[in-house]
PDB file of N, CA and C in Angstrom:
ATOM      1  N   UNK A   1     129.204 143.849  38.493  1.00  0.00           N
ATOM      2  CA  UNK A   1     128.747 144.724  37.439  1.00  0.00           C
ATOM      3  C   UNK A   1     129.442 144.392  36.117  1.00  0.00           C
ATOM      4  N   UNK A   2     130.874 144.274  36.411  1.00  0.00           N
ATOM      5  CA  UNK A   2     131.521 143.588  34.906  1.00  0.00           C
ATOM      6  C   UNK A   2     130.793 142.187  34.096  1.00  0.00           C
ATOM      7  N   UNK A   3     130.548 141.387  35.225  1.00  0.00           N
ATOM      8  CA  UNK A   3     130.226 140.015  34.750  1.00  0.00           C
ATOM      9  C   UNK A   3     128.596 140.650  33.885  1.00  0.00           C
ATOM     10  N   UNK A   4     127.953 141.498  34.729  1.00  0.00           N
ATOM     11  CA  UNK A   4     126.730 141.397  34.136  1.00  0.00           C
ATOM     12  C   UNK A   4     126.542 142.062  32.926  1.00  0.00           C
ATOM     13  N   UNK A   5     127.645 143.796  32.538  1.00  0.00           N
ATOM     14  CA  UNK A   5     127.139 143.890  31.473  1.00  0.00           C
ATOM     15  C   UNK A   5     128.232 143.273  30.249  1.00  0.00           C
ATOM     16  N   UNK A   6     128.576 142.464  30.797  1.00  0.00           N
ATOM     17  CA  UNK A   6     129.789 141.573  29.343  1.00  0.00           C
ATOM     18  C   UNK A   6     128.199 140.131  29.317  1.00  0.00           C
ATOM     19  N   UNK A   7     127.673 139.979  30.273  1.00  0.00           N
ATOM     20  CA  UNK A   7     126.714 138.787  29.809  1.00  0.00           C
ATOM     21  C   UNK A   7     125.816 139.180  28.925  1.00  0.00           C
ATOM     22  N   UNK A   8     125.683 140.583  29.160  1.00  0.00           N
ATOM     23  CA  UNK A   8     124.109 141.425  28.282  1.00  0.00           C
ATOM     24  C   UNK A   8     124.792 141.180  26.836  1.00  0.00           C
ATOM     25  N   UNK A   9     125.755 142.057  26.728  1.00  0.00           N
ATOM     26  CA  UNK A   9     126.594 142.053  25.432  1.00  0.00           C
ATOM     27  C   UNK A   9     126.847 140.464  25.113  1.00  0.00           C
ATOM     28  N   UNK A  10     127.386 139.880  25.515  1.00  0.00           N
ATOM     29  CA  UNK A  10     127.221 138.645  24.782  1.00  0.00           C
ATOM     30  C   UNK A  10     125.589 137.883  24.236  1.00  0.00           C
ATOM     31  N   UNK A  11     125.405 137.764  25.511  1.00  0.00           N
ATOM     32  CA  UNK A  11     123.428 137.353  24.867  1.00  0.00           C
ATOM     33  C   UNK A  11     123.151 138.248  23.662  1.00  0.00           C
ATOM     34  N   UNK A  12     123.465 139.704  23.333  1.00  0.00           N
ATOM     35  CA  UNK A  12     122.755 140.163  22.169  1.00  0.00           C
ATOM     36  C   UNK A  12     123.277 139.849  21.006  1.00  0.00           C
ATOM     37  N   UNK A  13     124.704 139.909  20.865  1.00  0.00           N
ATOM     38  CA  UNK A  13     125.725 139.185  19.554  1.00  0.00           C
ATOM     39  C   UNK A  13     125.426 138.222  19.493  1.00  0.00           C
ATOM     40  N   UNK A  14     125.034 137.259  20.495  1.00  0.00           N
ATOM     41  CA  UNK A  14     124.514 135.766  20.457  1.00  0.00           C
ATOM     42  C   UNK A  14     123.039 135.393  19.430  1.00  0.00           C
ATOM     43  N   UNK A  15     122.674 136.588  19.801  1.00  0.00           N
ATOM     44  CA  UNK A  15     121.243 136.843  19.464  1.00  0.00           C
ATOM     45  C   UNK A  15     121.334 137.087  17.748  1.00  0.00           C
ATOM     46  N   UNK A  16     122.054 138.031  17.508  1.00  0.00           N
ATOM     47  CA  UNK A  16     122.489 138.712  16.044  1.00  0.00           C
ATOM     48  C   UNK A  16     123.377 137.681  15.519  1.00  0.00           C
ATOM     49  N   UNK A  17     124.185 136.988  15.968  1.00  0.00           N
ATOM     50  CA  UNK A  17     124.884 136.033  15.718  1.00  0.00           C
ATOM     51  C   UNK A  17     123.964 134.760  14.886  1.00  0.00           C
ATOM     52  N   UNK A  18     122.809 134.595  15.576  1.00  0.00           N
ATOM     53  CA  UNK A  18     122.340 133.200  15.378  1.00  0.00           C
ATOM     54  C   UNK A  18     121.284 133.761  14.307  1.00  0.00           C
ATOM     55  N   UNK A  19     120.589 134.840  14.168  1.00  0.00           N
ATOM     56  CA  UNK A  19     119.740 135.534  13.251  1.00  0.00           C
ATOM     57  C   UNK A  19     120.577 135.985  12.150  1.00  0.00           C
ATOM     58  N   UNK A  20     121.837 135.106  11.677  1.00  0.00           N
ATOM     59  CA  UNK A  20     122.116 136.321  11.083  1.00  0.00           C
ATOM     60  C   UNK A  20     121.863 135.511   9.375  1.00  0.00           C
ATOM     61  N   UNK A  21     122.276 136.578   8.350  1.00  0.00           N
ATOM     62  CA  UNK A  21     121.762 136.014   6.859  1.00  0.00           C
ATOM     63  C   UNK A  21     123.027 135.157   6.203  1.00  0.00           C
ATOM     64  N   UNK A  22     123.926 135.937   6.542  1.00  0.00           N
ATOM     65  CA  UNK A  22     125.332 135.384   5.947  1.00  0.00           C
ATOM     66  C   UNK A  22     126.351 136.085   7.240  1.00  0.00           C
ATOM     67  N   UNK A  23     127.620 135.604   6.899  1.00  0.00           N
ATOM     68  CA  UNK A  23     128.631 135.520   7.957  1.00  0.00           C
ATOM     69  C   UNK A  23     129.317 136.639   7.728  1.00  0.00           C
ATOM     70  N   UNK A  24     129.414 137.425   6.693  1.00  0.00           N
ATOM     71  CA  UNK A  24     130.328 138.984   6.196  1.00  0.00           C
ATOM     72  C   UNK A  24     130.413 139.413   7.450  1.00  0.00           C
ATOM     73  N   UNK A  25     129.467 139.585   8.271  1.00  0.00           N
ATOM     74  CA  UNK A  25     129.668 140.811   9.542  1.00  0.00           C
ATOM     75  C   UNK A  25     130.644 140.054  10.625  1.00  0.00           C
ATOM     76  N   UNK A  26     130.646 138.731  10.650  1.00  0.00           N
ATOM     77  CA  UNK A  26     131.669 138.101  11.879  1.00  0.00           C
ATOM     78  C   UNK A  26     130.876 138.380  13.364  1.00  0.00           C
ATOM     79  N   UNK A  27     130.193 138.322  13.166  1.00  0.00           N
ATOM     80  CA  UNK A  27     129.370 138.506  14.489  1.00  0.00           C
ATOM     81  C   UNK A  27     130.272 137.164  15.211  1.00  0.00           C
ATOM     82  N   UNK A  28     130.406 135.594  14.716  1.00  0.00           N
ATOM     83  CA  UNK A  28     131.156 135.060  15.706  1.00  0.00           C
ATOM     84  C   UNK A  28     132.299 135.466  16.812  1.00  0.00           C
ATOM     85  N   UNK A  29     132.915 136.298  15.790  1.00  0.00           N
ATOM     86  CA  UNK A  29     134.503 136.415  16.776  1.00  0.00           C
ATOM     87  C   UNK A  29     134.216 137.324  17.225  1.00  0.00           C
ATOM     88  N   UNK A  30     132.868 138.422  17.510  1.00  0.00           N
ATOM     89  CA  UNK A  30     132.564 139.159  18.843  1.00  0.00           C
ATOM     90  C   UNK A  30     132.161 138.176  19.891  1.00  0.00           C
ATOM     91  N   UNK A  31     131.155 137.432  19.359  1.00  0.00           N
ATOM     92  CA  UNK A  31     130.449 136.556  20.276  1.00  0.00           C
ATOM     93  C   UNK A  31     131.222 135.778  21.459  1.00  0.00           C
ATOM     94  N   UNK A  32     132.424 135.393  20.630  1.00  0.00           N
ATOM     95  CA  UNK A  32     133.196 134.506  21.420  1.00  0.00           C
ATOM     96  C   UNK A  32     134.197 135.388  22.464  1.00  0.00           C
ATOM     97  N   UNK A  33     134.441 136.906  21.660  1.00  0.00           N
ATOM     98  CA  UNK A  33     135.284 137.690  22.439  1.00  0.00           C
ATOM     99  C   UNK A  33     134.254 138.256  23.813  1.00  0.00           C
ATOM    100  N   UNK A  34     132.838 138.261  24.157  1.00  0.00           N
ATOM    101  CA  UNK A  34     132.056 138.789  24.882  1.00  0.00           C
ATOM    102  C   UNK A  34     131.797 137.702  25.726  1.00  0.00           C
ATOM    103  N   UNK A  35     131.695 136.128  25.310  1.00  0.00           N
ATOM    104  CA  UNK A  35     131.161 135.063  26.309  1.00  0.00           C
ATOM    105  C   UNK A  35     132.794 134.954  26.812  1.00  0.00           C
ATOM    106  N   UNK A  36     134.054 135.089  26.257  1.00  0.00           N
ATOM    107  CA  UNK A  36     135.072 134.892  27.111  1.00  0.00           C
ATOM    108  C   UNK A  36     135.268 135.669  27.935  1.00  0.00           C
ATOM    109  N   UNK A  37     135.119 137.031  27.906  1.00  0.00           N
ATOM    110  CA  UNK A  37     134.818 137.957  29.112  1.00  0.00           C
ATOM    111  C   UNK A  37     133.827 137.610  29.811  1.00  0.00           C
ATOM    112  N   UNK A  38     132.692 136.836  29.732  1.00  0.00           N
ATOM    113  CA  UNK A  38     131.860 136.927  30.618  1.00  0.00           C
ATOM    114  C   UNK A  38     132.320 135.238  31.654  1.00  0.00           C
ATOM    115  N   UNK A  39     132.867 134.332  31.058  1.00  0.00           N
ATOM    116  CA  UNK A  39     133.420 133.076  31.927  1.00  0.00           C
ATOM    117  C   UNK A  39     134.522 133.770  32.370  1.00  0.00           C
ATOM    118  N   UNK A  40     135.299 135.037  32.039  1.00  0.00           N
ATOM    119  CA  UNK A  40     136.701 135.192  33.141  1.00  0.00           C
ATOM    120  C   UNK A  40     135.544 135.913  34.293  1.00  0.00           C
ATOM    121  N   UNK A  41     134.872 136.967  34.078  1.00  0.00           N
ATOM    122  CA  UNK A  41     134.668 137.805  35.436  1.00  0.00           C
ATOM    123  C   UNK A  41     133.448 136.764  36.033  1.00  0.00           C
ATOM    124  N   UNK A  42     132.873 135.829  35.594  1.00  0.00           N
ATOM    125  CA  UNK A  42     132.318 134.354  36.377  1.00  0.00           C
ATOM    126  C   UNK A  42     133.525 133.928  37.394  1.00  0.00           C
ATOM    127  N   UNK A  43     134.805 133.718  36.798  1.00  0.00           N
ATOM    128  CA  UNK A  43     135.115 132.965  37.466  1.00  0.00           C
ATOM    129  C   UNK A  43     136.007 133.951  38.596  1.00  0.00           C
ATOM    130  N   UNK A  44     136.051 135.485  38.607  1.00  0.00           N
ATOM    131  CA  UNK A  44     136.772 136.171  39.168  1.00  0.00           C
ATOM    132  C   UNK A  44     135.206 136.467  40.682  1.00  0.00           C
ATOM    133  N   UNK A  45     134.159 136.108  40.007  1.00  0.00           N
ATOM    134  CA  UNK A  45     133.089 136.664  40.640  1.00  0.00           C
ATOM    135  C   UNK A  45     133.356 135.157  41.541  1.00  0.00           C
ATOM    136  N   UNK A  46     133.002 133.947  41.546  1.00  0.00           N
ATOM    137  CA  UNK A  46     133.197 132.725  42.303  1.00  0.00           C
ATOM    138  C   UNK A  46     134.401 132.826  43.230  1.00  0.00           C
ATOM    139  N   UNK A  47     135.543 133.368  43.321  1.00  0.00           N
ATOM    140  CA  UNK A  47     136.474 134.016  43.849  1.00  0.00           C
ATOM    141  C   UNK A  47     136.753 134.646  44.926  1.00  0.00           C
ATOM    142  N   UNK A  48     136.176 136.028  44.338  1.00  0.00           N
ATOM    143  CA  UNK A  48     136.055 137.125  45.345  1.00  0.00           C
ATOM    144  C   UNK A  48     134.803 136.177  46.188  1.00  0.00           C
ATOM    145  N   UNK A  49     133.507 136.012  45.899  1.00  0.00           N
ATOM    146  CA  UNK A  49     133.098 135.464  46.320  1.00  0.00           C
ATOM    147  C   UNK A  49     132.812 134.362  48.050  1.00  0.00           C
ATOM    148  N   UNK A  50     134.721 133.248  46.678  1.00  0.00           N
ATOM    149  CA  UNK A  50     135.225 133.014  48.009  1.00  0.00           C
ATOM    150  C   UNK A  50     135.572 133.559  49.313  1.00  0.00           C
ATOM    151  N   UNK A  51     136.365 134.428  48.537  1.00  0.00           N
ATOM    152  CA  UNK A  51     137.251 135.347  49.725  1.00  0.00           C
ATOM    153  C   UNK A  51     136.359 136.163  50.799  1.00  0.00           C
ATOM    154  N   UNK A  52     135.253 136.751  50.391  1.00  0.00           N
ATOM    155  CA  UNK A  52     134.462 137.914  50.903  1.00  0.00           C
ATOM    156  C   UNK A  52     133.036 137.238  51.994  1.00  0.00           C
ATOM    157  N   UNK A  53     132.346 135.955  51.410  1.00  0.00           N
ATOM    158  CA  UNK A  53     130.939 135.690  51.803  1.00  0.00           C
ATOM    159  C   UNK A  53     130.534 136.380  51.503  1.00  0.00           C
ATOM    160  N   UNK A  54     129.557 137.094  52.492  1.00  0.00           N
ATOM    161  CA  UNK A  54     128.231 137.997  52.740  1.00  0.00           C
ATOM    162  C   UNK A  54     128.554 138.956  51.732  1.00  0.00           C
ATOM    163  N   UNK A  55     129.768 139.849  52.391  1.00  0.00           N
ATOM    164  CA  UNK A  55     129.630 140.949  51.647  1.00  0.00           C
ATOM    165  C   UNK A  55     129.958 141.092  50.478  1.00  0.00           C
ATOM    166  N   UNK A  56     130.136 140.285  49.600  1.00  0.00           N
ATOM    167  CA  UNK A  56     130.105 139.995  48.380  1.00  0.00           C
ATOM    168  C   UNK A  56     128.751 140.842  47.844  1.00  0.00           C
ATOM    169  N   UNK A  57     128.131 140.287  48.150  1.00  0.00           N
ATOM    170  CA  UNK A  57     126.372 141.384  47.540  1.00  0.00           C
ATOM    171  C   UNK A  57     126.679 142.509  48.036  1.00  0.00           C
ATOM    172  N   UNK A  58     127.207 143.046  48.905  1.00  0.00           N
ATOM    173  CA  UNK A  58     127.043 144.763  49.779  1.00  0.00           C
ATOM    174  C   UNK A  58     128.079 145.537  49.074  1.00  0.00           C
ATOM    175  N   UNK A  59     128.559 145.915  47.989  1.00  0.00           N
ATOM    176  CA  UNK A  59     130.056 146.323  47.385  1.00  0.00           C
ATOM    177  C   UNK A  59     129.306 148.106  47.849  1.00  0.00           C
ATOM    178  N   UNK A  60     130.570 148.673  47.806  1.00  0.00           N
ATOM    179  CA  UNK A  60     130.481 150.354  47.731  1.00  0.00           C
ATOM    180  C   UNK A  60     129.828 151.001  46.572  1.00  0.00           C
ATOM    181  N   UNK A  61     129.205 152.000  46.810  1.00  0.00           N
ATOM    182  CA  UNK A  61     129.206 152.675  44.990  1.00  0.00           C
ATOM    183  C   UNK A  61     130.162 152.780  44.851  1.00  0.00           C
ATOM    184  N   UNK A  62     131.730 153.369  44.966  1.00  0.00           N
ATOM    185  CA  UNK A  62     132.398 153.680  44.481  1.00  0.00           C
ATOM    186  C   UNK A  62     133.099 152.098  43.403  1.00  0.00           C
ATOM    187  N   UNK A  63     133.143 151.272  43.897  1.00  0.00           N
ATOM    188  CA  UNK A  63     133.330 149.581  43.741  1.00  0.00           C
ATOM    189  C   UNK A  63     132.250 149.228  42.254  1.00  0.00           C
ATOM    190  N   UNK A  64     131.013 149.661  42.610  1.00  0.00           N
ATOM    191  CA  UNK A  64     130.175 149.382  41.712  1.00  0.00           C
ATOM    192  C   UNK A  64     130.676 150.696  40.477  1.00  0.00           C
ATOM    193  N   UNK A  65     130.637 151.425  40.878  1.00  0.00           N
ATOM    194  CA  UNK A  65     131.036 152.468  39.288  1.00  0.00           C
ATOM    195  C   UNK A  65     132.546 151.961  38.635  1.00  0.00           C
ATOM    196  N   UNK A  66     133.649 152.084  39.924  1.00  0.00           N
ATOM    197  CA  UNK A  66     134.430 151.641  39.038  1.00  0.00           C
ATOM    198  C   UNK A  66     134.144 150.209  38.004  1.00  0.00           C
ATOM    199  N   UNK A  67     133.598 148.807  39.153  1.00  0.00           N
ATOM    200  CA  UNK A  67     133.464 147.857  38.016  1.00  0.00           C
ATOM    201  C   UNK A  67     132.520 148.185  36.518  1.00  0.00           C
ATOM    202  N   UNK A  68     131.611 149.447  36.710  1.00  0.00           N
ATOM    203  CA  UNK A  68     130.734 149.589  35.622  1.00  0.00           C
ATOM    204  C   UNK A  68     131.627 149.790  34.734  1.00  0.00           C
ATOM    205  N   UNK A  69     132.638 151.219  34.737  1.00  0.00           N
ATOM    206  CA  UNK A  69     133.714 151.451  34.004  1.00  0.00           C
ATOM    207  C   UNK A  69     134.025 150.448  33.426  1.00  0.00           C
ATOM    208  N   UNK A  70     135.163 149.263  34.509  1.00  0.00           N
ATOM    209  CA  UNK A  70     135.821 148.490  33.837  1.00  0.00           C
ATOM    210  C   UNK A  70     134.991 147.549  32.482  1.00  0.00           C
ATOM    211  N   UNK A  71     133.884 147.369  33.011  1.00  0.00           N
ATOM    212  CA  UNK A  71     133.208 146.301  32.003  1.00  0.00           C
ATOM    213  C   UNK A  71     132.899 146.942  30.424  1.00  0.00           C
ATOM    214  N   UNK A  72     132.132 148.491  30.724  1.00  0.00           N
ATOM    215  CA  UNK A  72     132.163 149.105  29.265  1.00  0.00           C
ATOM    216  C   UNK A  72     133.270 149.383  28.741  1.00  0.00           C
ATOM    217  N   UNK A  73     134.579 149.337  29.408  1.00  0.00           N
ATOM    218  CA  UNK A  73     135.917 149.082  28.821  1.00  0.00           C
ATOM    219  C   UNK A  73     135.969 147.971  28.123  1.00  0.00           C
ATOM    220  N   UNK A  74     135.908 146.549  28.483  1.00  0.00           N
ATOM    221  CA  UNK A  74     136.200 145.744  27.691  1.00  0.00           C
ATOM    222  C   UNK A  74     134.893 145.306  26.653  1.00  0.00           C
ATOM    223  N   UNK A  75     134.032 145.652  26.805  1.00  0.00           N
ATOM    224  CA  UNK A  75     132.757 146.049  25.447  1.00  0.00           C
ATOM    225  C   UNK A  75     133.775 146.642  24.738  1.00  0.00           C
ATOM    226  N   UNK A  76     134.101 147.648  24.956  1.00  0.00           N
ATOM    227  CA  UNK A  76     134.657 149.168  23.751  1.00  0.00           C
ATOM    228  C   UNK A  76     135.573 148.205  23.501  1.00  0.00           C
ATOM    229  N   UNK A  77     136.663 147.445  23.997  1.00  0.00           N
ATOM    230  CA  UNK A  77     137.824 146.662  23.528  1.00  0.00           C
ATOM    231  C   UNK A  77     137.285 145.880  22.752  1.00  0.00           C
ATOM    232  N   UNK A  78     136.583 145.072  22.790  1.00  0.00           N
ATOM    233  CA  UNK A  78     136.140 143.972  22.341  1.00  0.00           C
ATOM    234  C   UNK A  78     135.146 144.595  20.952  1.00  0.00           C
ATOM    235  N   UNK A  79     135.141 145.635  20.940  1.00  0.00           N
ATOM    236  CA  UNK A  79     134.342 146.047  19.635  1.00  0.00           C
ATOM    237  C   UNK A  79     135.514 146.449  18.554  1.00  0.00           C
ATOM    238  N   UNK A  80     136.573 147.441  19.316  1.00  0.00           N
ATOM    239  CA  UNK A  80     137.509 147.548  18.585  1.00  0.00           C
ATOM    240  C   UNK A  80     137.931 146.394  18.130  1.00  0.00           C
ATOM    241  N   UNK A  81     138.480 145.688  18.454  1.00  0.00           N
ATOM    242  CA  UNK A  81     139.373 144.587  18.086  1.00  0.00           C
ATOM    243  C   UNK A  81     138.208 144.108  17.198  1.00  0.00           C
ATOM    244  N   UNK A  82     137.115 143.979  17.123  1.00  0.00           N
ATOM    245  CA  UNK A  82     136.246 143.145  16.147  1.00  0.00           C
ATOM    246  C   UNK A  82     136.290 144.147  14.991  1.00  0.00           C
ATOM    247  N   UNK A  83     136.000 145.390  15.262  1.00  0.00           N
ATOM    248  CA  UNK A  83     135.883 146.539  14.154  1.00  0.00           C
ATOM    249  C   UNK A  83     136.871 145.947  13.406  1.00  0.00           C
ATOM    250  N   UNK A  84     138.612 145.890  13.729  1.00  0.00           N
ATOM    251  CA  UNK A  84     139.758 145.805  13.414  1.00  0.00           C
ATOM    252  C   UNK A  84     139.616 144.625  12.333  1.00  0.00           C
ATOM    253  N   UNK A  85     139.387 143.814  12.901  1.00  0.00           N
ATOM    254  CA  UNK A  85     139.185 142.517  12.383  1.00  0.00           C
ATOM    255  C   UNK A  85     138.359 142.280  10.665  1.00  0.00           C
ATOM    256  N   UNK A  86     137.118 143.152  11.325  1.00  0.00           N
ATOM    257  CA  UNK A  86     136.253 143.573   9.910  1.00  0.00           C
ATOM    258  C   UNK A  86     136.833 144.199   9.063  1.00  0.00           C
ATOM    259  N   UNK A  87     137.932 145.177   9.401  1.00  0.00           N
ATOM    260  CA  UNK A  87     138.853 146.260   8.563  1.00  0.00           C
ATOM    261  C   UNK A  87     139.365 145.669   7.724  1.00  0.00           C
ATOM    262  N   UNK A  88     139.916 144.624   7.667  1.00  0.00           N
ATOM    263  CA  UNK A  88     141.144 144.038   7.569  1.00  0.00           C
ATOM    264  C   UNK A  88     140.625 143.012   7.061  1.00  0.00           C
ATOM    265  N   UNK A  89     139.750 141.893   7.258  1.00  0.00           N
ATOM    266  CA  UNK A  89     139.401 141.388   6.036  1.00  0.00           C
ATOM    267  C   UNK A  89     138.681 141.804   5.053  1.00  0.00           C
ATOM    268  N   UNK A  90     137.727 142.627   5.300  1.00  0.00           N
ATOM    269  CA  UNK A  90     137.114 143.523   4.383  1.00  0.00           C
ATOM    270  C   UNK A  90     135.697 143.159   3.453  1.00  0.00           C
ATOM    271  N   UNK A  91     134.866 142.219   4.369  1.00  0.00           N
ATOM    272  CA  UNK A  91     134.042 141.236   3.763  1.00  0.00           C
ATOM    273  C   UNK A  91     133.383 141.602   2.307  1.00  0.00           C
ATOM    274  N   UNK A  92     133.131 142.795   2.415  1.00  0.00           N
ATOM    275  CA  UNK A  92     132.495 143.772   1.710  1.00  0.00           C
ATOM    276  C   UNK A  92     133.214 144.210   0.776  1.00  0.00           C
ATOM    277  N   UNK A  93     134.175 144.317   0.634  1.00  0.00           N
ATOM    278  CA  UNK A  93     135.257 144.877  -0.391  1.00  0.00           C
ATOM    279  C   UNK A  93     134.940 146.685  -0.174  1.00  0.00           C
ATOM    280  N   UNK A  94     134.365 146.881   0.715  1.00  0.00           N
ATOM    281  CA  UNK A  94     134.348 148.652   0.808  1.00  0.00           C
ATOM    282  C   UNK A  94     135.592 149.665   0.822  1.00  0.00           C
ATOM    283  N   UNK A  95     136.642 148.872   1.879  1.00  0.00           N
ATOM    284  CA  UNK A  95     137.656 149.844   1.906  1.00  0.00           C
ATOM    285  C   UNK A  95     138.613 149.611   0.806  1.00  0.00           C
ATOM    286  N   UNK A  96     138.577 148.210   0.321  1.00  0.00           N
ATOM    287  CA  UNK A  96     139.301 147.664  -1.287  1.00  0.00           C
ATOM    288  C   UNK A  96     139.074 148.996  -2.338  1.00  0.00           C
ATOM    289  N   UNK A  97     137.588 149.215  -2.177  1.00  0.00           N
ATOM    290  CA  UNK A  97     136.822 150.155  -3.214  1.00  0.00           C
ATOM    291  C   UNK A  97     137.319 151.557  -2.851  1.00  0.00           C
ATOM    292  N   UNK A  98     137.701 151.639  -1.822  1.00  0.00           N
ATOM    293  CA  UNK A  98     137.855 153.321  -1.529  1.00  0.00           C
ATOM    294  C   UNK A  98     139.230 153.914  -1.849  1.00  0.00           C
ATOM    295  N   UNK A  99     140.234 152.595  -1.283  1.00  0.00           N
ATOM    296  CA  UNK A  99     141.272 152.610  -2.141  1.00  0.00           C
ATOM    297  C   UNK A  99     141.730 152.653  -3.099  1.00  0.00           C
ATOM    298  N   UNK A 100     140.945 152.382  -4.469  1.00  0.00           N
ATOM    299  CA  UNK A 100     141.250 151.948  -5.837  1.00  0.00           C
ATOM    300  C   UNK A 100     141.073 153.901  -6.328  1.00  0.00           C
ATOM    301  N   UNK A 101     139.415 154.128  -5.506  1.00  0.00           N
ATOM    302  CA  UNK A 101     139.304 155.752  -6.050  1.00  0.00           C
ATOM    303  C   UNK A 101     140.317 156.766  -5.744  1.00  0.00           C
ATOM    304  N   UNK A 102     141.119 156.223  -5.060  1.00  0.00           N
ATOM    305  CA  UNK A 102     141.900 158.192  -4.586  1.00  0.00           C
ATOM    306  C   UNK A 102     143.087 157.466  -5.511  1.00  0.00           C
TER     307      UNK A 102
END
């Protein structure tokens, strides 16, 4: 469940990424922060994999919710840290501007 919704999220930044007009928004350094989550839980999925066979496909619900959790965790991480990123350089000069008024 992690691997799959960090692949969704990457394919769509990928998507917005490659459509995009100009670079202000940084859509790259999500992109790259969402396909690197999606090659770690690839390669954690080839793994368990090993370890398990068969029941690799048969997981618990409880197994499947927690991994749902974990994965919209590292979405939400991976947005923060990009938000952060946008903050802080400030492509836009918005928060430059908000600062100058008070």
């Amino acid at each position: 469940m992690t691997l799959l919704i960090t692949v969704f999220a990457a394919v769509i930044v990928s998507v917005l990424w490659y459509n995009r007009k100009s670079d202000e928004m940084q859509f790259g350094t999500l992109m790259f922060l969402f396909w690197g989550a999606s090659i770690m839980w690839l390669v954690d999925a080839v793994f368990e994999y090993a370890e398990l066979g068969a029941d690799y496909f048969a997981p618990a619900v409880e197994d499947m919710i927690n991994d749902m959790y974990l994965g919209l965790s590292v979405v939400a991480l991976a947005l923060v840290i990009w938000l952060v990123k946008l903050l802080i350089t400030d492509p836009r000069g918005t928060v430059r501007m908000a600062l100058k008024r008070k």
